[in-house]
Each structure stands twice: as structure tokens, then as C-alpha cells.
N, C-alpha and C. Protein backbone atom coordinates (compact mmCIF):
# COMPACT_ATOMS: atom_id res chain seq x y z
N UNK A 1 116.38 95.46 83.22
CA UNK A 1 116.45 96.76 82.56
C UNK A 1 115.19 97.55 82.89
N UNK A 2 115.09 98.77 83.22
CA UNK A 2 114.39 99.64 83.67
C UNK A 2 113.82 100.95 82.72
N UNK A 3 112.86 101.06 81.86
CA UNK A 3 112.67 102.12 80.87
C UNK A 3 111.37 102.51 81.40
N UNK A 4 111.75 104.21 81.62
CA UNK A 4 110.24 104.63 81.95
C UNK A 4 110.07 104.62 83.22
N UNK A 5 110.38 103.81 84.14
CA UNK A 5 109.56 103.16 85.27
C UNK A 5 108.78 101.78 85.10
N UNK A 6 109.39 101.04 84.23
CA UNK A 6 108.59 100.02 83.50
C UNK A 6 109.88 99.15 83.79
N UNK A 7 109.52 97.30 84.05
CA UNK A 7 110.42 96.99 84.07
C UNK A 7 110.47 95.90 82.95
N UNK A 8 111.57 95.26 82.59
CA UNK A 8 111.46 94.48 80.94
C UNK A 8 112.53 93.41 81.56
N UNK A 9 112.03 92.33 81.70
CA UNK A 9 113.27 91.16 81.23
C UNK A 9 114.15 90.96 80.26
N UNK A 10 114.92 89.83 80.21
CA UNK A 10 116.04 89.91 79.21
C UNK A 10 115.28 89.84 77.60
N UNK A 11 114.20 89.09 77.50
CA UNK A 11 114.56 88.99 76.12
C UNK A 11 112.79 90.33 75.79
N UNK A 12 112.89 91.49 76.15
CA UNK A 12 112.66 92.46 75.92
C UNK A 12 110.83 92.44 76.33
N UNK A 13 110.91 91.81 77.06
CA UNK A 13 109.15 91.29 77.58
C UNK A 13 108.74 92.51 78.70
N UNK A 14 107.62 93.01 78.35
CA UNK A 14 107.34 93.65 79.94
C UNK A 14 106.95 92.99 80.85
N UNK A 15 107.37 93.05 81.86
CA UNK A 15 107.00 92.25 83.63
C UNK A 15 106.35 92.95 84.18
N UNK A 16 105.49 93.01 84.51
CA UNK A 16 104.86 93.47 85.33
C UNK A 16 105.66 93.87 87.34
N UNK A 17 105.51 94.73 87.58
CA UNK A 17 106.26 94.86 88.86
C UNK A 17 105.50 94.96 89.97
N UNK A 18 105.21 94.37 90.97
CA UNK A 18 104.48 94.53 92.51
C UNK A 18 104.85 95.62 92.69
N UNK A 19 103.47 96.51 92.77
CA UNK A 19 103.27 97.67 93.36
C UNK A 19 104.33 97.80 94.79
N UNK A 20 104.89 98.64 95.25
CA UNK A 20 105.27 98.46 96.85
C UNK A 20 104.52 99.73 97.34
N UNK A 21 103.87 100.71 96.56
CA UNK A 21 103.41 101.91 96.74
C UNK A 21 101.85 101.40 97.24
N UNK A 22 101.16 102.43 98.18
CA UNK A 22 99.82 101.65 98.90
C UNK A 22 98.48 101.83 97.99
N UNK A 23 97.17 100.66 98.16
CA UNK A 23 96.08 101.17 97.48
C UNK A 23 95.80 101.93 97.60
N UNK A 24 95.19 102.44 96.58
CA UNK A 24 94.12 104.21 97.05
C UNK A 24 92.96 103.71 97.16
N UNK A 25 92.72 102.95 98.23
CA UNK A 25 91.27 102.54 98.46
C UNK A 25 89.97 103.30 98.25
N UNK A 26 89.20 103.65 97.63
CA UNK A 26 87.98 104.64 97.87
C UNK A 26 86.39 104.45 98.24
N UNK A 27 85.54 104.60 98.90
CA UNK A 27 83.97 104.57 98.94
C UNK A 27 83.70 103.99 100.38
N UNK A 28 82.44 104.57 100.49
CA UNK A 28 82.03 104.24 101.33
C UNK A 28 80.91 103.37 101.28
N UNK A 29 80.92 102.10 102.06
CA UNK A 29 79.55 100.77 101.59
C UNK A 29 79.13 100.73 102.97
N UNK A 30 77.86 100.21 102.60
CA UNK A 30 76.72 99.88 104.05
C UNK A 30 76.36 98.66 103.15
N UNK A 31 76.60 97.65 104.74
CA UNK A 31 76.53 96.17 104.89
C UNK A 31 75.65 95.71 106.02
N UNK A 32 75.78 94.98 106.40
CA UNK A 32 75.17 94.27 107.76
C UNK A 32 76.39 93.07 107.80
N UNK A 33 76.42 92.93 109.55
CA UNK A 33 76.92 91.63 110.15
C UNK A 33 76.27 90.75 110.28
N UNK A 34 76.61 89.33 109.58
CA UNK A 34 75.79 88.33 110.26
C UNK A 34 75.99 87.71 111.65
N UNK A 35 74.71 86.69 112.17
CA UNK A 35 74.79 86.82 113.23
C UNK A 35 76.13 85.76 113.99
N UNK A 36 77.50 85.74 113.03
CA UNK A 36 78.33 85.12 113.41
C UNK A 36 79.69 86.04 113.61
N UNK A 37 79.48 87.25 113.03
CA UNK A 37 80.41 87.91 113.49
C UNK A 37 80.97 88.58 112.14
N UNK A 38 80.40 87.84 110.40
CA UNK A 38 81.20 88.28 109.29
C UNK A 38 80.51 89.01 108.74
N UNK A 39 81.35 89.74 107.80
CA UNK A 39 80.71 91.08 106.84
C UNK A 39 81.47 90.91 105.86
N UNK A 40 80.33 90.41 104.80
CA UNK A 40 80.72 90.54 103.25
C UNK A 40 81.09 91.85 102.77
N UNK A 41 82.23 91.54 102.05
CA UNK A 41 82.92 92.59 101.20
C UNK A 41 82.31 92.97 99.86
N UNK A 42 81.78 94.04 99.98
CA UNK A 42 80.84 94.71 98.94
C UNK A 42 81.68 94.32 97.33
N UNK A 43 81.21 93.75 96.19
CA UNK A 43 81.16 93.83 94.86
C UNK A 43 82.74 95.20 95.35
N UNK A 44 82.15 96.36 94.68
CA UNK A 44 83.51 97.15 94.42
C UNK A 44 84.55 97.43 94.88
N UNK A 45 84.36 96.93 96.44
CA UNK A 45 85.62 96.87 96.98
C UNK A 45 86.30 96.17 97.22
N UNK A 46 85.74 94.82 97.02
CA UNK A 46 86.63 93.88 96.53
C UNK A 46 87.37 94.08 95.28
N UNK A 47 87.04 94.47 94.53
CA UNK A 47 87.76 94.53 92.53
C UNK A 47 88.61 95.57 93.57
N UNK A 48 88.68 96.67 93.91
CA UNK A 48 89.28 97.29 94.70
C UNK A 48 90.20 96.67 95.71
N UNK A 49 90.16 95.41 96.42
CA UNK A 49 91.57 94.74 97.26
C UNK A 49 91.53 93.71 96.00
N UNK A 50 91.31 93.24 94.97
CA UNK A 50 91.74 92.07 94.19
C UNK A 50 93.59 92.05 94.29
N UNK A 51 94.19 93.11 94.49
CA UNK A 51 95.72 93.07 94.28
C UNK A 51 96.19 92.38 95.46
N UNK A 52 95.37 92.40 96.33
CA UNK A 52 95.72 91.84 97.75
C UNK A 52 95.02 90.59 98.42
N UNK A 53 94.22 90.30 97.66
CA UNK A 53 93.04 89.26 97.83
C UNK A 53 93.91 87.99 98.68
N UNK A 54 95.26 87.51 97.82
CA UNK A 54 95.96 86.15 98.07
C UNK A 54 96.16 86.11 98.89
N UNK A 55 96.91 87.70 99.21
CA UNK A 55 97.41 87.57 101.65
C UNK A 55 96.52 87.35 102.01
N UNK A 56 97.12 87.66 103.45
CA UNK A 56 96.30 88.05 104.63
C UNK A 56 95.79 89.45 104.67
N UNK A 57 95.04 89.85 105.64
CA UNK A 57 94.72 90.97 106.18
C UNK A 57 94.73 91.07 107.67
N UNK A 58 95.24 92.79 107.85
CA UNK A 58 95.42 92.88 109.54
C UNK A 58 94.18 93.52 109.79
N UNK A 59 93.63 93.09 110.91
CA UNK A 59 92.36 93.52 111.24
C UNK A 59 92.49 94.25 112.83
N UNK A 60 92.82 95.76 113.25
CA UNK A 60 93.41 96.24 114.25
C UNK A 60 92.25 97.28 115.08
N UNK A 61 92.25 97.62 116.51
CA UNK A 61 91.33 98.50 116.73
C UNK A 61 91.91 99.79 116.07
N UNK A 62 91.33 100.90 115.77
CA UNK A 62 91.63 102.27 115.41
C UNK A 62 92.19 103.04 116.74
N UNK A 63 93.15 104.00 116.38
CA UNK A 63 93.78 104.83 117.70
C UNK A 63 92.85 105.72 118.11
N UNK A 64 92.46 106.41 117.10
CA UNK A 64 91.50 107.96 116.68
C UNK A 64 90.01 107.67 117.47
N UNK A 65 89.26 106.57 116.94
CA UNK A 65 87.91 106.73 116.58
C UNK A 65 87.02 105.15 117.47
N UNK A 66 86.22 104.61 117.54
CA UNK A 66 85.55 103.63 118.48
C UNK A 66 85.38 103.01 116.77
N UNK A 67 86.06 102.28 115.71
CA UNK A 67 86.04 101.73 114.87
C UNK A 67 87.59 100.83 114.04
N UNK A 68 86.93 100.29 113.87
CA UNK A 68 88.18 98.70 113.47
C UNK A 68 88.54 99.17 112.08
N UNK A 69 90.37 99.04 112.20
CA UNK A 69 90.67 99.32 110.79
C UNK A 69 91.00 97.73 109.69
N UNK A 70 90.58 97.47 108.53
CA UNK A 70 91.40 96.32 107.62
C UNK A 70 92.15 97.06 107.17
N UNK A 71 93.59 96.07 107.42
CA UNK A 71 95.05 96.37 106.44
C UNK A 71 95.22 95.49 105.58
N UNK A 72 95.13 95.55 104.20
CA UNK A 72 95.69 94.83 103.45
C UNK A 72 97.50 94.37 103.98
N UNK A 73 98.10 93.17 103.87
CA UNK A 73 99.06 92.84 104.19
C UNK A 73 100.27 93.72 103.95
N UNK A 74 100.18 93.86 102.65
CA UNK A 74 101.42 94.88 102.10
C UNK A 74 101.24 96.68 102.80
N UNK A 75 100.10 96.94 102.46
CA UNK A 75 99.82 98.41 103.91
C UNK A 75 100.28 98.03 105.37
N UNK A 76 99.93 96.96 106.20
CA UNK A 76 100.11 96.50 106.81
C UNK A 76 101.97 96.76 107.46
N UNK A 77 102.77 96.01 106.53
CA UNK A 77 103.59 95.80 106.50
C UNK A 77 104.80 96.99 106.50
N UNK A 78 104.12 98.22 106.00
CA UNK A 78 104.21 99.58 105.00
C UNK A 78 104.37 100.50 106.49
N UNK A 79 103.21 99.65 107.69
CA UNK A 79 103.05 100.31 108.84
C UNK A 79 103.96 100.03 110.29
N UNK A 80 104.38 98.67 110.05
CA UNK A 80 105.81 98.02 110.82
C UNK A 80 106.29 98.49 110.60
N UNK A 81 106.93 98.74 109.56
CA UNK A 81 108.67 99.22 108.96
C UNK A 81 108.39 100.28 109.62
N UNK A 82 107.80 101.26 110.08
CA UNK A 82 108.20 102.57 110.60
C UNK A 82 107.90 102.41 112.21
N UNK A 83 106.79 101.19 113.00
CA UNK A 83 106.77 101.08 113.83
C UNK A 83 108.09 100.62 114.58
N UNK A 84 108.86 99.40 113.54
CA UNK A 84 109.86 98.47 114.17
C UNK A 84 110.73 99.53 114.15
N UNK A 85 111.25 100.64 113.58
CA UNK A 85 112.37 101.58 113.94
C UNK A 85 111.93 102.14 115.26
N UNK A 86 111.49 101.94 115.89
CA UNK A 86 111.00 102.78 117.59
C UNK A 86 111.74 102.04 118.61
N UNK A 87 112.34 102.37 119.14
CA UNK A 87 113.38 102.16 120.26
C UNK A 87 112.70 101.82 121.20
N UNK A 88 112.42 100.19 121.43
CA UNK A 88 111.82 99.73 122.50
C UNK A 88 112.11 99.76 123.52
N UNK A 89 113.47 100.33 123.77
CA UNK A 89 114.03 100.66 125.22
C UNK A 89 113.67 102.51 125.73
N UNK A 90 112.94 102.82 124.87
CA UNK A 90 112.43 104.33 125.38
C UNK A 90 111.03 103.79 125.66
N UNK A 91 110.84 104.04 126.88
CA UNK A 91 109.14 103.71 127.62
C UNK A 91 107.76 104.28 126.71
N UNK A 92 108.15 105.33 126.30
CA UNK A 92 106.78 106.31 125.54
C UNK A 92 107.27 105.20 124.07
N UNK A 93 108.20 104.41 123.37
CA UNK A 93 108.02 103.68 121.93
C UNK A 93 107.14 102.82 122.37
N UNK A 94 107.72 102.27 123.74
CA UNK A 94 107.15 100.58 123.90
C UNK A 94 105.94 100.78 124.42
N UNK A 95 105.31 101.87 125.16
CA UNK A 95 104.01 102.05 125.46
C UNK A 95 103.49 102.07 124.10
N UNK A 96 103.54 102.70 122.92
CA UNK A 96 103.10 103.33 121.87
C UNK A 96 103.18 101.92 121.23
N UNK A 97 103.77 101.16 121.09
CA UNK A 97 103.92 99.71 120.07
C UNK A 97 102.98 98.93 121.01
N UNK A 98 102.89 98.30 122.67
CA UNK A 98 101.85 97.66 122.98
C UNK A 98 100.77 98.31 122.74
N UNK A 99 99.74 99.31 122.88
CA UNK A 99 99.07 100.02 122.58
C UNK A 99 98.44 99.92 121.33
N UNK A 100 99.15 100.12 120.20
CA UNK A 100 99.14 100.24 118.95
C UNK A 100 98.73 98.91 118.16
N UNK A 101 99.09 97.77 118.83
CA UNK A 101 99.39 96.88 118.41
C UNK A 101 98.17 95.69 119.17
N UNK A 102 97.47 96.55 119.93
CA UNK A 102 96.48 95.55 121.33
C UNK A 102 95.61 95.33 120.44
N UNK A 103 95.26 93.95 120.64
CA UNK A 103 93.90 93.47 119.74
C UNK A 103 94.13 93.11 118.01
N UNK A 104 95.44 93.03 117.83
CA UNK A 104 95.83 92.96 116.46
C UNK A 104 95.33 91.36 115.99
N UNK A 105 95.08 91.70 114.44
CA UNK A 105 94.41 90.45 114.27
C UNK A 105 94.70 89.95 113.11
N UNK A 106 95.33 88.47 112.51
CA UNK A 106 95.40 88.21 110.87
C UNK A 106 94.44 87.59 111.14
N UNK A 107 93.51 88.06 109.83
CA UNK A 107 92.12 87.67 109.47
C UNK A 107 92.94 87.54 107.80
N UNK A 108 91.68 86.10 107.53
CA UNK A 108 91.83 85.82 105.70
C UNK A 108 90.73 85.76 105.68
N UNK A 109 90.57 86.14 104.44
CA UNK A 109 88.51 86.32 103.82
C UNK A 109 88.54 84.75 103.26
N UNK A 110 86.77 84.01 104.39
CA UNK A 110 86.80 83.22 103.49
C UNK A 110 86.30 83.01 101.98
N UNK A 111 85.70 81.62 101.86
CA UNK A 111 84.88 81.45 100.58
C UNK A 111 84.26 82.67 99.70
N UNK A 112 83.39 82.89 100.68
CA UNK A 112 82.83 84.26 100.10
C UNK A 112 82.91 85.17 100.66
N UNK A 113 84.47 86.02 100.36
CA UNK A 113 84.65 87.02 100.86
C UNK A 113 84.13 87.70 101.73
N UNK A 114 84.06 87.04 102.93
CA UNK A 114 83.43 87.48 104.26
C UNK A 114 85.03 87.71 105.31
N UNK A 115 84.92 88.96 105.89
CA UNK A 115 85.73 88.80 106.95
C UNK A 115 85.27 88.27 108.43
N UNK A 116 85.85 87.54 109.19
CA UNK A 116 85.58 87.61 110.42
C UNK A 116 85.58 88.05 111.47
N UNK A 117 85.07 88.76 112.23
CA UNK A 117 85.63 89.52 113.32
C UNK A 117 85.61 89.15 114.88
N UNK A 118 86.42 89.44 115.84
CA UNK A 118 86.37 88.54 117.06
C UNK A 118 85.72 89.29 117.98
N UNK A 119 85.02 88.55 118.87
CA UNK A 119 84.07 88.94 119.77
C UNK A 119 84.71 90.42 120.51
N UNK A 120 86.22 90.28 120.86
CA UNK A 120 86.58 91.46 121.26
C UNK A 120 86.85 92.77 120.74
N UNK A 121 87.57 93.07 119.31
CA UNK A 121 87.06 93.64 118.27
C UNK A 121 85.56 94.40 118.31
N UNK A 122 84.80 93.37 117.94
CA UNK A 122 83.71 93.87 118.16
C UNK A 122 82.69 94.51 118.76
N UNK A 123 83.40 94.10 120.03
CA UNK A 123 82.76 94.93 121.30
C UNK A 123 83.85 96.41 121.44
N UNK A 124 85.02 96.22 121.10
CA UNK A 124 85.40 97.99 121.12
C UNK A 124 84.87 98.77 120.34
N UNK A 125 84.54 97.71 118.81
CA UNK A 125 83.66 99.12 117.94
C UNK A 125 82.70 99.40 117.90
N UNK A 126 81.85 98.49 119.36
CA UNK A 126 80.06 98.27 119.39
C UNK A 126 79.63 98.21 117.95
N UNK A 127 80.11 97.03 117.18
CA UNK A 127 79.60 96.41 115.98
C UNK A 127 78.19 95.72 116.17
N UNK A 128 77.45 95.57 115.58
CA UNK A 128 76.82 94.79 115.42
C UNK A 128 75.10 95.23 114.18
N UNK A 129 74.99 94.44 113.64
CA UNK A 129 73.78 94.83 112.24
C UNK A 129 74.57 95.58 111.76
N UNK A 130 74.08 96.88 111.13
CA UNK A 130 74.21 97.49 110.36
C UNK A 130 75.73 98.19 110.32
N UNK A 131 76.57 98.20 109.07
CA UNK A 131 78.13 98.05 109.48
C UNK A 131 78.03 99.30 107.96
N UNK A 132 79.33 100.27 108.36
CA UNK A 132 79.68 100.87 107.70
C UNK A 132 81.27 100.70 106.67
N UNK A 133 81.29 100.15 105.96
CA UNK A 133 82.97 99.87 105.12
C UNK A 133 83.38 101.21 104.78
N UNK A 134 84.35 102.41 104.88
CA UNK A 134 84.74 103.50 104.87
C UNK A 134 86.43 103.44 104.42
N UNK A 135 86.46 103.36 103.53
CA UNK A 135 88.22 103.02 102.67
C UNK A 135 88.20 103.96 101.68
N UNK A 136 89.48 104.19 102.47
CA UNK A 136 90.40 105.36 102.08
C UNK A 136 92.49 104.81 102.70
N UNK A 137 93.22 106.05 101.56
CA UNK A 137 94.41 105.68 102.20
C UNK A 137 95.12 104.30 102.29
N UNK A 138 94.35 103.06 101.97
CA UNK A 138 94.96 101.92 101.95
C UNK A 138 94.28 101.28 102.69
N UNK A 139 93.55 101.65 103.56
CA UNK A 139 92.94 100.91 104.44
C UNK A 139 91.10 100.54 104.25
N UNK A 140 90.64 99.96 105.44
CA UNK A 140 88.99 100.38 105.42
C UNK A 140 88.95 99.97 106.73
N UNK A 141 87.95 101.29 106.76
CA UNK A 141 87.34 101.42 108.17
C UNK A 141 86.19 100.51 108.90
N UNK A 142 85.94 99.91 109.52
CA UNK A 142 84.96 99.16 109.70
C UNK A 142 84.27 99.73 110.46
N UNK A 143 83.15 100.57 111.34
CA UNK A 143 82.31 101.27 111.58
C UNK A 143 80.95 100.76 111.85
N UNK A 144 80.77 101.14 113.17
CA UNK A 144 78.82 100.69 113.60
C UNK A 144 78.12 102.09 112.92
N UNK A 145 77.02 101.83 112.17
CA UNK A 145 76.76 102.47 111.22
C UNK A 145 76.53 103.96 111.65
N UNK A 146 75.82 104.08 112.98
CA UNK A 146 75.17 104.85 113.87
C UNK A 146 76.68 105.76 114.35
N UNK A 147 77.52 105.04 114.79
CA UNK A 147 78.77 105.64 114.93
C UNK A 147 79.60 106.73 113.64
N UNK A 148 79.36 106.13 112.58
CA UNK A 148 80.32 106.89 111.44
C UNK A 148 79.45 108.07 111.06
N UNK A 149 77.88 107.24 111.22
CA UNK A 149 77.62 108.96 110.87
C UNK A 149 77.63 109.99 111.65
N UNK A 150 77.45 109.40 113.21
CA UNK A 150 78.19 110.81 114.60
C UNK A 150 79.48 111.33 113.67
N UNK A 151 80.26 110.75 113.27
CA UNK A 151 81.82 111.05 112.89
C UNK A 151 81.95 112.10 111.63
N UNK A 152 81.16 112.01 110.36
CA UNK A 152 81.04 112.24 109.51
C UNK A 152 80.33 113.83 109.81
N UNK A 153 78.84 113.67 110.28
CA UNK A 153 78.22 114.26 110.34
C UNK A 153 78.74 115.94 110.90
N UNK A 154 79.85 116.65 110.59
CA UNK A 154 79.85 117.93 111.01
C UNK A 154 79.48 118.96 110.80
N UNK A 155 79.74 120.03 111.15
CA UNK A 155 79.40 121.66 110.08
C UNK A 155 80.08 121.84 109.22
N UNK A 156 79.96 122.15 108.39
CA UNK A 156 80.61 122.23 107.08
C UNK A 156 81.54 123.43 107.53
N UNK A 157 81.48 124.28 108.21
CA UNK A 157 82.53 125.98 108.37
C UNK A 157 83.24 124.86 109.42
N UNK A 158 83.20 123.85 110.55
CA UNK A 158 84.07 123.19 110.95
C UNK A 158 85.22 122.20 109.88
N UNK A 159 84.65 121.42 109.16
CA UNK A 159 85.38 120.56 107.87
C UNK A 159 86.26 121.63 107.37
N UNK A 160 85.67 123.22 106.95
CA UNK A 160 86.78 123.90 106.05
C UNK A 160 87.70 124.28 106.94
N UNK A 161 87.76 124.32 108.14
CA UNK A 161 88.78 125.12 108.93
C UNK A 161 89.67 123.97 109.13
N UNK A 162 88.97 122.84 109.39
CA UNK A 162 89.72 121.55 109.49
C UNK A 162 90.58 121.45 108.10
N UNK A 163 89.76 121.30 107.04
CA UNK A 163 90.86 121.49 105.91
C UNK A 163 91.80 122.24 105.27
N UNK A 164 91.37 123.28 105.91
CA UNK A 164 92.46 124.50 105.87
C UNK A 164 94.21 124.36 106.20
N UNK A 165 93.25 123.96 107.91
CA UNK A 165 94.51 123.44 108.68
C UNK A 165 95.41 122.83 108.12
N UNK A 166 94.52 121.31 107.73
CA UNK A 166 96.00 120.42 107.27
C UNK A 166 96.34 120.50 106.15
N UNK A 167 95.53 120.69 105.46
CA UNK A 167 96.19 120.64 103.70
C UNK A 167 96.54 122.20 102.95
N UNK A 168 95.87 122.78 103.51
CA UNK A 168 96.09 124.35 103.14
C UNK A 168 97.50 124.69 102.79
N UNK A 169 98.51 124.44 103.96
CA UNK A 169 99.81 124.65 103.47
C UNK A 169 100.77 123.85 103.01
N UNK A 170 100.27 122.63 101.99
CA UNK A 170 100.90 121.61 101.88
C UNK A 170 100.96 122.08 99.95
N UNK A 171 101.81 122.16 99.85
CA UNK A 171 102.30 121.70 98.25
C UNK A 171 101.45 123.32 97.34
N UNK A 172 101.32 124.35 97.70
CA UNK A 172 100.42 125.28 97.10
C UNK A 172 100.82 125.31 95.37
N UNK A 173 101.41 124.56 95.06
CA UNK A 173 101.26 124.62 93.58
C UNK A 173 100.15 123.03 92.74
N UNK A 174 100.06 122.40 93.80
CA UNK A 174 99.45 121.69 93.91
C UNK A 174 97.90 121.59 94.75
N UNK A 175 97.44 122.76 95.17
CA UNK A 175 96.42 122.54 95.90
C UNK A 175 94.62 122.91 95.11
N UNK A 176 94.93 121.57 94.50
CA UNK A 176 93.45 121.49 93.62
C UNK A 176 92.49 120.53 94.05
N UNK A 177 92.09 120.19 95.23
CA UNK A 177 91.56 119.55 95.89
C UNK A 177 89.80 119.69 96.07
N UNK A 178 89.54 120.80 95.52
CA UNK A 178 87.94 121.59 95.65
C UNK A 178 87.69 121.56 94.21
């Protein structure tokens, strides 16, 4: 039985329901790599993946940017379902799925929530010391520190035109974002 959006077993108990909707991951943390390749997961962003802690995680290069994305499993998964509808018999899907998919990685955090990262990985995002964690959208960005702030770092009259662009005409009864 279903009240609210709430779901209740038979003898009138609330159940709790698995999210299928994605984290809203947020913040940005500065870490360091040790010299084995792992980067502890900062205090808040862990309480922040605790819903996802038990999976796995996909650990993938980024399309956009010279930085490694973590997928929690269920995001992850959120990102197949729309990949696996692509018609692998059209050349531009199956270019776009090998591509997309090069360097893909299940990583599990060990003991102490350290991820691992593989030598190759690491050399596309020129990782190494000082590491930027950048989560947002479900994901987190993994980032050579020196790199995110090239990325970050713009003109502010560039950011507003940029935000103009994309969100400007999206939902105007809704646009309370400033």
C-alpha cells in the first residue's frame, strides 16, 4: 500500500523504500594521494555516499575534462540504462559506448575508506599529491588539484553568460537559483 509516496506493509508498518532517484552529492574536498595510488574519502562525503557505501563504485575517465569521475553503483547503473538503449549496430553508438566506457573501473573502498586508483587512470588525470574531490549530480570528480582550479578558475561575466545559456530558459517559474 502506497500513502503519500510512502510505502507501508501489511500490518500498517512504514518500510522504508530504496531511493532509485540519484544522490545530490555536494562539496568540494582537498586530499592528497598516497604514494600507492589511494585517496581517503573525506569525513563528509562519506556520511554523504553512506547510502551507497555496501556496493561497488564505477571509477571512469571523464568525457569533458583531464579528470576521473566516482559512480556510486546505483548512478552508475542510472547511466547504462540509457547507454544500453544505443543501437550498437549504428557506428557513431558503438564508437560512443567503446569510448565512453575505455578505462572503466569497479573499484570498492577499502578498510578505511580509501579508493584505489590504477596506474592508467591516473596518468589520464595526471593525478598525483594533491587531489581535488568535486561532487555534484551523483557523482565526484576526482581532479589534480592544479587542474580543477585551471577549470574553476573563470571570469565571472564568462560563468553568467554560461549560466544564462543553460539554465536561463529552463523552468522560468522556477528559476531561483541566485
Amino acid at each position: 500500500m502506497y500513502v503519500c509516496g510512502k510505502s507501508w506493509d501489511d500490518n500498517s508498518t512504514f518500510v522504508r523504500e530504496q531511493s532509485i532517484h540519484m544522490l545530490n552529492l555536494i562539496g568540494v574536498h582537498e586530499c592528497k594521494m598516497d604514494a600507492k595510488g589511494r585517496i581517503s574519502l573525506p569525513a563528509a562525503l562519506k556520511k554523504q555516499l553512506m547510502p551507497a557505501m555496501d556496493d561497488a563504485f564505477v571509477l571512469k575517465r571523464s568525457v569533458f575534462n583531464k579528470c576521473l569521475e566516482l559512480y556510486p553503483m546505483q548512478e552508475w547503473n542510472g547511466v547504462m540504462e540509457k547507454v544500453n538503449n544505443l543501437n550498437r549496430f549504428v557506428k557513431k553508438h558503438n564508437d560512443f559506448i567503446r569510448l565512453f566506457t575505455a578505462g572503466v573501473k569497479l573499484v570498492e573502498l577499502d578498510g578505511a575508506t580509501r579508493v584505489g586508483i590504477s596506474p592508467d587512470l591516473k596518468s589520464f588525470a595526471n593525478l598525483s599529491g594533491h587531489i581535488v574531490l568535486s561532487a555534484h549530480t551523483g557523482i565526484v570528480e576526482i581532479w589534480d588539484k592544479d587542474a580543477y582550479e585551471s577549470a574553476v578558475n573563470v571570469d565571472n561575466d564568462d560563468f553568467g553568460l554560461l549560466a544564462e545559456e543553460v539554465m536561463g530558459g529552463k523552468n522560468p517559474s522556477h528559476n531561483e537559483l541566485s
